[in-house]
Protein backbone atom coordinates (compact mmCIF):
# COMPACT_ATOMS: atom_id res chain seq x y z
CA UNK A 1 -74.78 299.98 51.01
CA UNK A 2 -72.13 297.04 52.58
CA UNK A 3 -73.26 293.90 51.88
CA UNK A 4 -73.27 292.05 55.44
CA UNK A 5 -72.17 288.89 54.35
CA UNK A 6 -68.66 290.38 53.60
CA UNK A 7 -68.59 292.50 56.30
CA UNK A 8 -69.27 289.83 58.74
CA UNK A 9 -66.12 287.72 56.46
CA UNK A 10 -63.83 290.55 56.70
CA UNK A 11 -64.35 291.31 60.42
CA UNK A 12 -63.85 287.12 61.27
CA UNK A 13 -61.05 286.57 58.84
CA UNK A 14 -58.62 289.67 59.22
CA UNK A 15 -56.73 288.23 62.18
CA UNK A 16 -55.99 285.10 60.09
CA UNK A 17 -55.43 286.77 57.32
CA UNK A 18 -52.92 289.66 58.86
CA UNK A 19 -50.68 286.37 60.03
CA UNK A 20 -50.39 284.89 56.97
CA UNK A 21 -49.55 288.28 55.25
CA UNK A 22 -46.94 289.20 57.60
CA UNK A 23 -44.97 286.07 57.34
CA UNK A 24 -44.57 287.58 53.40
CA UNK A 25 -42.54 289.72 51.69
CA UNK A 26 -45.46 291.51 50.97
CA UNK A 27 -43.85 293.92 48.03
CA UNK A 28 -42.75 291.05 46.58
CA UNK A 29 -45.61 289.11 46.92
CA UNK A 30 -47.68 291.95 45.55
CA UNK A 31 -44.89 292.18 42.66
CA UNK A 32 -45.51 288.90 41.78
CA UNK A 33 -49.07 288.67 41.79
CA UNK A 34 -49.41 291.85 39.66
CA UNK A 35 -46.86 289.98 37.05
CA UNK A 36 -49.08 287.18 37.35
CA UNK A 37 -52.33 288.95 36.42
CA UNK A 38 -50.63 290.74 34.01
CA UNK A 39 -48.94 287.40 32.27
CA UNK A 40 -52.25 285.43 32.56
CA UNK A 41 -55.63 287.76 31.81
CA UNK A 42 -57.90 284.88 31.45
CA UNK A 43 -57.06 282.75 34.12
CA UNK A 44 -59.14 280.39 35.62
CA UNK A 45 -58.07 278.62 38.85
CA UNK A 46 -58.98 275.40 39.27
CA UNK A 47 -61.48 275.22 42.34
CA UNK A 48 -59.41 273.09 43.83
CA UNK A 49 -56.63 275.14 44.08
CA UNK A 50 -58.93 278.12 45.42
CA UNK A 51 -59.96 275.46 48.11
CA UNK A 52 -56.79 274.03 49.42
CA UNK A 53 -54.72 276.94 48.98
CA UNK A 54 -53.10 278.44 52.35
CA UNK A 55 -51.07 281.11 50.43
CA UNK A 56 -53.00 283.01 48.29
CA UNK A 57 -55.15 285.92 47.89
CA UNK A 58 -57.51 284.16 46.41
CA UNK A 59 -58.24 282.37 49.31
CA UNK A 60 -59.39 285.44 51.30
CA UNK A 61 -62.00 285.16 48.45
CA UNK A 62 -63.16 282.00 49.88
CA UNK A 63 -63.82 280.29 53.52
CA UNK A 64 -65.65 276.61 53.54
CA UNK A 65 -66.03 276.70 57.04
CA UNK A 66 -67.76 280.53 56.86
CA UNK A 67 -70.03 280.01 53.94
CA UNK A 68 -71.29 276.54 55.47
CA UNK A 69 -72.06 278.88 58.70
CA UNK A 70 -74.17 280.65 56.56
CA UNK A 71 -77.89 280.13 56.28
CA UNK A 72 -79.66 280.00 53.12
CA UNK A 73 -80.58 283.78 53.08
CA UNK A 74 -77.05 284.30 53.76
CA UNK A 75 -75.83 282.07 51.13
CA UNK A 76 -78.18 283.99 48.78
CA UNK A 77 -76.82 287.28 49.36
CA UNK A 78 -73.02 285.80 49.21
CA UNK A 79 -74.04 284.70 45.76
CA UNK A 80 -75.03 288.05 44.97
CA UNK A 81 -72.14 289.78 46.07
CA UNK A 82 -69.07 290.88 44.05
CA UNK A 83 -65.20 292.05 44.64
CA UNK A 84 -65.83 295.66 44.67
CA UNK A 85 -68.30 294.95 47.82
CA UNK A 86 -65.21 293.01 49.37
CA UNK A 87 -62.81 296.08 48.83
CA UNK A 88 -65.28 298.02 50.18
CA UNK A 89 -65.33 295.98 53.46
CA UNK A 90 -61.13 295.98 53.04
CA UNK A 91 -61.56 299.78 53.47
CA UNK A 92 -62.71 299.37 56.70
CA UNK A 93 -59.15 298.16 57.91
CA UNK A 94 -56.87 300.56 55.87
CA UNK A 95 -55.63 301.70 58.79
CA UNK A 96 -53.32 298.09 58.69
CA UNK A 97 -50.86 298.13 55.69
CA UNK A 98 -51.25 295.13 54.99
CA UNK A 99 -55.28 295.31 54.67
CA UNK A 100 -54.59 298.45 52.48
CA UNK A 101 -51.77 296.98 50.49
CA UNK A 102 -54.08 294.04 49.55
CA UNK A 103 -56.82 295.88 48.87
CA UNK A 104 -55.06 298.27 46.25
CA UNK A 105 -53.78 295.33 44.72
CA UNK A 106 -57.35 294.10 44.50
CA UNK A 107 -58.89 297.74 43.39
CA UNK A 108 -56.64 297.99 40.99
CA UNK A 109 -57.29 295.12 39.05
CA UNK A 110 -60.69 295.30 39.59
CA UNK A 111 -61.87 293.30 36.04
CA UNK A 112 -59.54 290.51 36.51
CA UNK A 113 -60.84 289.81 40.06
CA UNK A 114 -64.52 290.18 39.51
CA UNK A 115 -63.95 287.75 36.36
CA UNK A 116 -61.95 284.96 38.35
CA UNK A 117 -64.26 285.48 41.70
CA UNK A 118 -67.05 284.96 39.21
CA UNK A 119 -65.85 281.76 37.80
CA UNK A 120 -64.98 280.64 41.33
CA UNK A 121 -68.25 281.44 43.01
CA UNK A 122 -69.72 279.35 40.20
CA UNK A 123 -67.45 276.67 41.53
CA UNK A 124 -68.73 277.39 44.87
CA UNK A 125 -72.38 277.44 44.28
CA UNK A 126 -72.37 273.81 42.23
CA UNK A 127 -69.90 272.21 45.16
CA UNK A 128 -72.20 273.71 47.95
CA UNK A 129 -75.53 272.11 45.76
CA UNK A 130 -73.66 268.96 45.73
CA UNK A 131 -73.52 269.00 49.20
CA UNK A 132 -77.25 269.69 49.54
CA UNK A 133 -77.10 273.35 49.91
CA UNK A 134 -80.21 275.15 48.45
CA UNK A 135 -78.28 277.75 46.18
C-alpha cells in the first residue's frame, strides 16, 4: 500500500526536482554520491545542511514548505513513513531517467538511506515541535 503523504511529495516535487537534476552530470553525480556512501557508512548530516541544501539528494528527502502544508494526521503518517515507501512513489516516474537513475541509486543503498532519513526525520520532528507542531 503507497503511503499518500509521499505520493502527494513526489507528484508536487518532480518538476523541481527534474530541473535541478538536469543541470548535473548526473553519472557523475551518481559516481560521486555512491563514493560518498561508500567512504562514509555512518554519516550523519547535520540538519542544517539537509535544510539549506539546494544540491543534494537528500533534499528530495525533505520540503519545509510541504511538511508545514501538512496537517497533523498528515504529519503523523510522514513520521511513519520510510525510504523504501519513497522509492516506491519514485517508481511511479521511471519512465524519466533521471527519476529512475535516482531512484536506483536510492534502492540500492537502501540501509544507508533509511539510517540517515531516520536520523534526519528525528531532526525534523524536534524542529517542527519547536515550532509548535503536535508531532
Amino acid at each position: 500500500m503507497s503511503n499518500p503523504v509521499w505520493k502527494r511529495y513526489v507528484a508536487q516535487s518532480v518538476e523541481e526536482w527534474l530541473k535541478w537534476l538536469r543541470n548535473v552530470h548526473l553519472p557523475s553525480y551518481v559516481d560521486v554520491t555512491q563514493r560518498f556512501i561508500d567512504l562514509h557508512p555512518s554519516y550523519h548530516p547535520p540538519f542544517e545542511s539537509v535544510i539549506n541544501s539546494e544540491d543534494s539528494i537528500l533534499k528530495m528527502l525533505w520540503n519545509e514548505e510541504f511538511i508545514n502544508g501538512l496537517s497533523e494526521k498528515g504529519l503523523k503518517v510522514w513520521a511513519n513513513g520510510n525510504v523504501a515507501e519513497f522509492i516506491d512513489e519514485l517508481r511511479n516516474y521511471q519512465g524519466i531517467i533521471e527519476i529512475k537513475t535516482v531512484a536506483n541509486l536510492i534502492e540500492s543503498n537502501l540501509a544507508w538511506f533509511e539510517r540517515v532519513y531516520a536520523f534526519t526525520r528525528a531532526d525534523i520532528i524536534y524542529y517542527l515541535r519547536t515550532q509548535g507542531r503536535n508531532i
